[in-house]
N, C-alpha and C. Protein backbone atom coordinates (compact mmCIF):
# COMPACT_ATOMS: atom_id res chain seq x y z
N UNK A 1 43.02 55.78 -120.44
CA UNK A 1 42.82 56.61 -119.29
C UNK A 1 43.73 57.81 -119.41
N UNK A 2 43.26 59.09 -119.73
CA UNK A 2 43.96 60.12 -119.85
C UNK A 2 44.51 61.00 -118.72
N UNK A 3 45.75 61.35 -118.73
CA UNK A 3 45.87 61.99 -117.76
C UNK A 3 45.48 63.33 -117.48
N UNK A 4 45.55 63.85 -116.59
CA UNK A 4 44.98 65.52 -116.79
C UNK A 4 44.78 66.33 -115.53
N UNK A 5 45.06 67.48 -115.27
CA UNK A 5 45.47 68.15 -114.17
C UNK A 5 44.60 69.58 -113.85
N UNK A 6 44.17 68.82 -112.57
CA UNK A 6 43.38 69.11 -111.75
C UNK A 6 43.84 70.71 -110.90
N UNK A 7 42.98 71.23 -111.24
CA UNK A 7 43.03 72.46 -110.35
C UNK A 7 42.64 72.69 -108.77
N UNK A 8 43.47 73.07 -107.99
CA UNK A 8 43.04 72.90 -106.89
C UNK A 8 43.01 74.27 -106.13
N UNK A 9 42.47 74.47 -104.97
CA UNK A 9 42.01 75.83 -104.02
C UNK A 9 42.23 74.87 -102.44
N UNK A 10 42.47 75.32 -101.55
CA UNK A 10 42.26 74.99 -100.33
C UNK A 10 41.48 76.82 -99.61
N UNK A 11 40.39 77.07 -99.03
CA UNK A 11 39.92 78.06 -98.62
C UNK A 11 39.06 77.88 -97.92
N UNK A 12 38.97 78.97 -97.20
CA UNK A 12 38.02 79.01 -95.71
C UNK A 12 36.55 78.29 -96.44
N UNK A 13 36.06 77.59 -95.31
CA UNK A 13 34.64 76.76 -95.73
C UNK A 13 33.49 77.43 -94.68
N UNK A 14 32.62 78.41 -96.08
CA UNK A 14 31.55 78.92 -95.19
C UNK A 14 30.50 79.03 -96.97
N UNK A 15 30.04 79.69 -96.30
CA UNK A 15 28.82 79.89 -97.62
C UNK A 15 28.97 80.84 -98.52
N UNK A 16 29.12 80.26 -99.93
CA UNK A 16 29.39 81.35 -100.49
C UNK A 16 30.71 81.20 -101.81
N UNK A 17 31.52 80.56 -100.58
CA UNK A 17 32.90 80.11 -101.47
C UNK A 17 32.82 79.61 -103.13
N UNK A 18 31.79 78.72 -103.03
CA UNK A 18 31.70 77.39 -104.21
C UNK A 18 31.12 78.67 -105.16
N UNK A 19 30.37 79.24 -104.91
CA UNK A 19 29.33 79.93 -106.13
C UNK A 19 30.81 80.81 -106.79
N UNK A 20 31.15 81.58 -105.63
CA UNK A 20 32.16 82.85 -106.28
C UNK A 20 33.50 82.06 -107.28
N UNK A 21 33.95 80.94 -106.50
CA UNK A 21 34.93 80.09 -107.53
C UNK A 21 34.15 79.87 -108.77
N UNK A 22 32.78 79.21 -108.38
CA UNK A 22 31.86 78.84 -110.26
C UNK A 22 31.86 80.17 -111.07
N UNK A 23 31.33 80.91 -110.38
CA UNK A 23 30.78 82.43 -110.68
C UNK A 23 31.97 83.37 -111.49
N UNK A 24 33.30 82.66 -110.93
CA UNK A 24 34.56 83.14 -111.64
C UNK A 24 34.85 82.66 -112.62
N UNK A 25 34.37 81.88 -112.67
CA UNK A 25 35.43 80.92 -113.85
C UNK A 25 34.18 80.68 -114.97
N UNK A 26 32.86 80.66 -114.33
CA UNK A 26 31.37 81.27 -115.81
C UNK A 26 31.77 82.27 -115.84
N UNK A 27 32.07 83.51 -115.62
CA UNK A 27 32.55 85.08 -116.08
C UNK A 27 33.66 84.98 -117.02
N UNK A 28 34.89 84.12 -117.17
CA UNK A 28 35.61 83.67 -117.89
C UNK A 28 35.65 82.62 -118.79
N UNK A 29 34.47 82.12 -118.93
CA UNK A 29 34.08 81.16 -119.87
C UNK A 29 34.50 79.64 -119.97
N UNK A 30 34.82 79.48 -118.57
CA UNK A 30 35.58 78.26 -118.39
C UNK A 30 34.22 77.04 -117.87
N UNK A 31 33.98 76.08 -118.32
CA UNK A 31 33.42 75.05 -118.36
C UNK A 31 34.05 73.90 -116.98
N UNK A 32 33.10 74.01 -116.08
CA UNK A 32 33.95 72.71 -114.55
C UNK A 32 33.07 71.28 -115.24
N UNK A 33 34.14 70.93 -115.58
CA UNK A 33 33.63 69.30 -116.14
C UNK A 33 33.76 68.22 -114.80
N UNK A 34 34.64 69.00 -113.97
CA UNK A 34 34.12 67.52 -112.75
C UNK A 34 34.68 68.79 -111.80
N UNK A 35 33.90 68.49 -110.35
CA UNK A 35 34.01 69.29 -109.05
C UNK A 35 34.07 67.83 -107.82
N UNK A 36 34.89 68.18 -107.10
CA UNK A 36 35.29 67.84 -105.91
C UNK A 36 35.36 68.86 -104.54
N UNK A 37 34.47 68.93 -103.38
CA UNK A 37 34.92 70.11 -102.52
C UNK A 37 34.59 69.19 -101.00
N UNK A 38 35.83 69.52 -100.33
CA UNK A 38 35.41 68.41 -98.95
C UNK A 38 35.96 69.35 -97.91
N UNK A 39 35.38 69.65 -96.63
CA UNK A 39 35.76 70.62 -95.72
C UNK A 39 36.85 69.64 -95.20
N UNK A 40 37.63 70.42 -94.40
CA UNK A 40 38.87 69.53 -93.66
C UNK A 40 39.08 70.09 -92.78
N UNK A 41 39.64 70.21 -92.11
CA UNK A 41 39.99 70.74 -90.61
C UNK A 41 40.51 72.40 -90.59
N UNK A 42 39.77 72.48 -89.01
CA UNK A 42 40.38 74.46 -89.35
C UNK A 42 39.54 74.97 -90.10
N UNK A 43 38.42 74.66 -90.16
CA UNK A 43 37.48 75.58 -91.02
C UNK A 43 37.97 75.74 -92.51
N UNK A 44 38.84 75.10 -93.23
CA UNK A 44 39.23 75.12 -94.22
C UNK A 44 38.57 74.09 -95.30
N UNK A 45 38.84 74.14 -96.60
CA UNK A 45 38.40 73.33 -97.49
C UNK A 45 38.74 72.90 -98.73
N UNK A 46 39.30 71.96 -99.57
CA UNK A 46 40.18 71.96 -100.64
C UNK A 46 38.74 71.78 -101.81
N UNK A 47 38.87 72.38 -102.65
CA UNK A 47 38.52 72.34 -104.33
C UNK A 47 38.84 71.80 -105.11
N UNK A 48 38.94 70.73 -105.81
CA UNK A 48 39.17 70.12 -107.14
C UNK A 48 38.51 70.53 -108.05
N UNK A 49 38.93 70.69 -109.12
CA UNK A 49 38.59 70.93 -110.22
C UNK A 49 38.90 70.55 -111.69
N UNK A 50 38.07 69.69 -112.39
CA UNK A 50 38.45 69.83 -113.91
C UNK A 50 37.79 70.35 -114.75
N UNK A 51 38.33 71.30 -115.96
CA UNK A 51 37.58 72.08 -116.26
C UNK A 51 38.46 72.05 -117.95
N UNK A 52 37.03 72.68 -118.72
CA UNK A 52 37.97 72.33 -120.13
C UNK A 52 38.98 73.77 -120.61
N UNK A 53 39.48 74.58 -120.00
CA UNK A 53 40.56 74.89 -120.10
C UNK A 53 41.02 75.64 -118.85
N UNK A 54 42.53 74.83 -118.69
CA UNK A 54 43.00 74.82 -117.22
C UNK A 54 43.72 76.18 -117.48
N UNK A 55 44.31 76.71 -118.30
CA UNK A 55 45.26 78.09 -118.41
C UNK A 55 44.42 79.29 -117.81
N UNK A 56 43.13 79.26 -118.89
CA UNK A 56 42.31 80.45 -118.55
C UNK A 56 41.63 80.58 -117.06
N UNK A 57 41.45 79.36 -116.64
CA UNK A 57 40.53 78.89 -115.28
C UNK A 57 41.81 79.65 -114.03
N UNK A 58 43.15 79.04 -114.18
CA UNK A 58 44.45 79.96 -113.14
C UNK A 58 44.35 80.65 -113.31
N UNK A 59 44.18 81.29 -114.56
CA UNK A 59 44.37 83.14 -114.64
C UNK A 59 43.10 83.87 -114.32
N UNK A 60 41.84 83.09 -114.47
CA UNK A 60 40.79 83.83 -114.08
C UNK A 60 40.87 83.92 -112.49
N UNK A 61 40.88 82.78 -112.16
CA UNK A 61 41.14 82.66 -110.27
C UNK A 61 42.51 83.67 -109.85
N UNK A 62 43.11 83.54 -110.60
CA UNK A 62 44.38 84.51 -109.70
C UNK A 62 44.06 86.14 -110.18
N UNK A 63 43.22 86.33 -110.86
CA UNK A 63 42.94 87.79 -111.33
C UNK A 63 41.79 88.23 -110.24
N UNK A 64 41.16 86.78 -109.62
CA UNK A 64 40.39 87.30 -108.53
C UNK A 64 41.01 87.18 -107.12
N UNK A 65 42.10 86.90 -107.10
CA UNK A 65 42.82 86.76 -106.13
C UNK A 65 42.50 85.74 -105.11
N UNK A 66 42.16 84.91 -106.07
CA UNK A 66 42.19 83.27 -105.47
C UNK A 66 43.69 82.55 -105.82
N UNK A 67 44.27 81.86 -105.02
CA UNK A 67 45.68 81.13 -105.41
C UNK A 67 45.54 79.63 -105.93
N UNK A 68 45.57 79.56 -107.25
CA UNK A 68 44.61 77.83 -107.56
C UNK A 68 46.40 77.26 -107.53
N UNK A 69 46.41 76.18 -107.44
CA UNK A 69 47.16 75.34 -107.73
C UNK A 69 47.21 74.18 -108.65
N UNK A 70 48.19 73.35 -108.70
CA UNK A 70 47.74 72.12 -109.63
C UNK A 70 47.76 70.72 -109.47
N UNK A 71 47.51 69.79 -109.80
CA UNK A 71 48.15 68.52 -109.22
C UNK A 71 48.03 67.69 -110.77
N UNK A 72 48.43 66.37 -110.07
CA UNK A 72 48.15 65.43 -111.66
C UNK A 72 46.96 64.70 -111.16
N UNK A 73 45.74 64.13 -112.08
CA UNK A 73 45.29 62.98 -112.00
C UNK A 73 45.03 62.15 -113.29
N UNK A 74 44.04 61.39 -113.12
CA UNK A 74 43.97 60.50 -113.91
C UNK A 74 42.61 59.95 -114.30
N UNK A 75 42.00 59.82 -115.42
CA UNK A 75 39.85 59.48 -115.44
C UNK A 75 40.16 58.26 -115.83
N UNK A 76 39.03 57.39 -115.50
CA UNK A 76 38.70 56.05 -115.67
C UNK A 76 36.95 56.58 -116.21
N UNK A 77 37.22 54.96 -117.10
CA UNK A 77 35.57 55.85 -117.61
C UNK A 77 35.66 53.68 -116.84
N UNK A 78 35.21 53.63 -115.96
CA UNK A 78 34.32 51.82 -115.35
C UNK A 78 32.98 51.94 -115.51
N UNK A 79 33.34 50.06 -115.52
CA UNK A 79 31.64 49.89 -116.00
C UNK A 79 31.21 50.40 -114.57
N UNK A 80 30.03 50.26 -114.57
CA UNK A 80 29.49 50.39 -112.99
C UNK A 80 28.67 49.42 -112.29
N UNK A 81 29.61 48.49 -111.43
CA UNK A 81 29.01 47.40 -111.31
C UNK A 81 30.04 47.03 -109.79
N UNK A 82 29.73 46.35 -109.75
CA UNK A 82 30.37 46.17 -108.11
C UNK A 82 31.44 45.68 -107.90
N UNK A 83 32.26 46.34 -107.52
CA UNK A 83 34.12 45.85 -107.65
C UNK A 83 34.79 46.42 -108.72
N UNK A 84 34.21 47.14 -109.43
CA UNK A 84 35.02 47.63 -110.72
C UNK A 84 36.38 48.83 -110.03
N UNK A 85 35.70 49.36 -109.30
CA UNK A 85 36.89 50.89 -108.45
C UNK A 85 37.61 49.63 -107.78
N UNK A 86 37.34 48.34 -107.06
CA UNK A 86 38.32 47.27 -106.16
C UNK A 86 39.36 47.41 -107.09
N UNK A 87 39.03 46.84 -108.54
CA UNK A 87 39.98 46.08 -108.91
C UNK A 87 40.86 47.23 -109.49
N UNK A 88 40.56 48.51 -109.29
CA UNK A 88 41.64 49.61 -109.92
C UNK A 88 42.62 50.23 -108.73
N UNK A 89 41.49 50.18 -107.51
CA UNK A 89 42.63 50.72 -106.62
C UNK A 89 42.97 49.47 -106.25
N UNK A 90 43.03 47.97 -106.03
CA UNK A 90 43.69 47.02 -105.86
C UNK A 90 45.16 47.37 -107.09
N UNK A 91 45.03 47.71 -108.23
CA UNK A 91 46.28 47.46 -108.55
C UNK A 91 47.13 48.56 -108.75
N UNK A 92 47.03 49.94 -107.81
CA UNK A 92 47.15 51.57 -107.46
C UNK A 92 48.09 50.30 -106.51
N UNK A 93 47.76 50.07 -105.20
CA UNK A 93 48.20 49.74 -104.53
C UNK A 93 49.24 48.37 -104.47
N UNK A 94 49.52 48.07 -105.10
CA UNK A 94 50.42 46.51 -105.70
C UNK A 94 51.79 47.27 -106.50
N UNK A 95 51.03 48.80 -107.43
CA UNK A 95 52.23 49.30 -107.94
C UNK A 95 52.64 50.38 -106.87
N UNK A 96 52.11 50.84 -105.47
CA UNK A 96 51.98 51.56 -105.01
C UNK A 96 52.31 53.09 -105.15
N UNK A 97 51.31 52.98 -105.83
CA UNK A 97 50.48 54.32 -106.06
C UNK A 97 49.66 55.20 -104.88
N UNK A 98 49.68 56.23 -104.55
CA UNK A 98 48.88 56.32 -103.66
C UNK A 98 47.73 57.57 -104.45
N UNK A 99 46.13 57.15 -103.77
CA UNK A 99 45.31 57.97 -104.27
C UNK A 99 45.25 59.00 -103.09
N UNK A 100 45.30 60.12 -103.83
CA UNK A 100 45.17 61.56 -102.25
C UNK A 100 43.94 61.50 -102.37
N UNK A 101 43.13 61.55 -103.42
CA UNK A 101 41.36 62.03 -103.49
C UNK A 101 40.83 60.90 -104.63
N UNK A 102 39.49 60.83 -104.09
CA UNK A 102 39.12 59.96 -105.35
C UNK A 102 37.94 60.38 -105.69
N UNK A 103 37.04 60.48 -106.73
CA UNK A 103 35.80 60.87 -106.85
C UNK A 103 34.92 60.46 -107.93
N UNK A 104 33.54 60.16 -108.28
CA UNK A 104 33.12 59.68 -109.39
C UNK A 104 31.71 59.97 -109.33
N UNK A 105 31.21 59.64 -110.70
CA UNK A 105 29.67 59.97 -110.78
C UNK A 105 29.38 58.77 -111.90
N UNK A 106 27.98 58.55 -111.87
CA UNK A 106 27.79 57.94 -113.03
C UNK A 106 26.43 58.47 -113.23
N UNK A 107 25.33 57.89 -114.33
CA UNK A 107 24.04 58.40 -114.57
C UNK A 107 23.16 57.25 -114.78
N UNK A 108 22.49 56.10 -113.93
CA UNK A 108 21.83 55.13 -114.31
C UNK A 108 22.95 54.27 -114.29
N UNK A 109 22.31 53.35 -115.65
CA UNK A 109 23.18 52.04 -115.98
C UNK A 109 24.20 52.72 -116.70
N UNK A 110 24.41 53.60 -117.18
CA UNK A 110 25.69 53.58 -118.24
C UNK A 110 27.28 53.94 -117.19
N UNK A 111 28.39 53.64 -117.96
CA UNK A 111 29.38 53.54 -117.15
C UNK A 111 29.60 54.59 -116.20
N UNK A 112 30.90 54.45 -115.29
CA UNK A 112 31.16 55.54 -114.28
C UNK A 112 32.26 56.30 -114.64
N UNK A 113 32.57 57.83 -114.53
CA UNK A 113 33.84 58.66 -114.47
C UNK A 113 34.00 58.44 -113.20
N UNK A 114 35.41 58.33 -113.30
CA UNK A 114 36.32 58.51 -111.84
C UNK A 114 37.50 59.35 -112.00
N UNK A 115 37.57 59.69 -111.30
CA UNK A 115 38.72 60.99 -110.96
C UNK A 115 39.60 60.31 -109.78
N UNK A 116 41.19 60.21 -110.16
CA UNK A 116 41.74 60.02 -109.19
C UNK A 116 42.68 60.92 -109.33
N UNK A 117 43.38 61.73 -107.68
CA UNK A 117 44.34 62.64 -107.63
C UNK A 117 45.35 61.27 -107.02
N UNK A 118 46.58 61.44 -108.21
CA UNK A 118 47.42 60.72 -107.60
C UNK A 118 48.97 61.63 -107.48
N UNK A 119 50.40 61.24 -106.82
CA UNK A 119 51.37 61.89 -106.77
C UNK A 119 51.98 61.56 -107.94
N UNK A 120 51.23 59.91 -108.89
CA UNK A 120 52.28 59.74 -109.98
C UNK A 120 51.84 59.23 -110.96
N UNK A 121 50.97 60.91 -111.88
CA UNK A 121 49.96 59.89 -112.76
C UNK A 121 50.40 58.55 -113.90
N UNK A 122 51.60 58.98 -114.26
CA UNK A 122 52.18 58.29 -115.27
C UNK A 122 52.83 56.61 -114.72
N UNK A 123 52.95 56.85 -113.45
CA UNK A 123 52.90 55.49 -112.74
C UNK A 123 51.60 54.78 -112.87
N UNK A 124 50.71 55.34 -112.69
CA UNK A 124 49.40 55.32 -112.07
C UNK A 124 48.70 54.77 -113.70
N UNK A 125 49.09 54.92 -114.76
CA UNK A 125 48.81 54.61 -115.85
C UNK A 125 49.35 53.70 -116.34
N UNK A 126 50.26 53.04 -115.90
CA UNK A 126 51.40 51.94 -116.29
C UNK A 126 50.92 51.17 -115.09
N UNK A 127 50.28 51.13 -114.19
CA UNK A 127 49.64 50.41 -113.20
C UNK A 127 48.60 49.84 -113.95
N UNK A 128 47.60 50.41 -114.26
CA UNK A 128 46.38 50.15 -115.19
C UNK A 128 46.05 49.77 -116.53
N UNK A 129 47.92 49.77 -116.96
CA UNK A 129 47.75 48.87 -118.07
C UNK A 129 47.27 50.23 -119.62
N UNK A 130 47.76 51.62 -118.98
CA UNK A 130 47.29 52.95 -120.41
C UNK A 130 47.88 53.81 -120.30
């Protein structure tokens, strides 16, 4: 389970936002390998992002005068089957770990990516046994 760090935005949530962040970072040639976007309170909205290169993706966003930030997380590639995310955040929580965001996709039967934003990925990996 590799670790790897997530780009983040918190910004006003209206229409429009998501394309101009994509729209920035395709103009700069940056690839979003996983997206996260959840409105939150105050008309506001945080962005996750992983993308295959995080240097160029800050500098493209701050050249548009977006302020990205960073955090740590962590991918799980699980089977996908029922209880597989239990038994990972069951043991997040035993080493107490805490997850800020969690997110995943899968395609059919084949396994699931998960994305977790944690405060301590390297805990969070010694929790899980990688």
């Amino acid at each position: 389970m590799p670790k790897t760090t997530q780009i983040t935005l918190t910004l006003a949530s209206k229409p429009g936002v998501l394309a101009q962040i994509a729209g920035t970072l395709a103009r700069a040639g940056v690839n979003i390998t996983a997206v996260c976007a959840a409105e939150g309170s105050g008309g506001r909205g945080k962005i996750r992002l992983l993308v295959d290169n995080p240097q160029r993706a800050v500098e493209a966003l701050r050249a548009a005068k977006f302020r990205p930030g960073q955090e740590e997380a962590v991918t799980l590639t699980l089977d996908n089957r029922p209880g597989a995310l239990a038994e990972v955040a069951e043991k997040l929580g035993r080493a107490r770990v805490n997850v800020k965001c969690a997110y995943a996709t899968t395609q059919g039967a084949g396994p699931a990516l998960v994305v977790l934003s944690v405060a301590n990925a390297a805990k969070a990996q010694a929790a899980l046994g990688g």
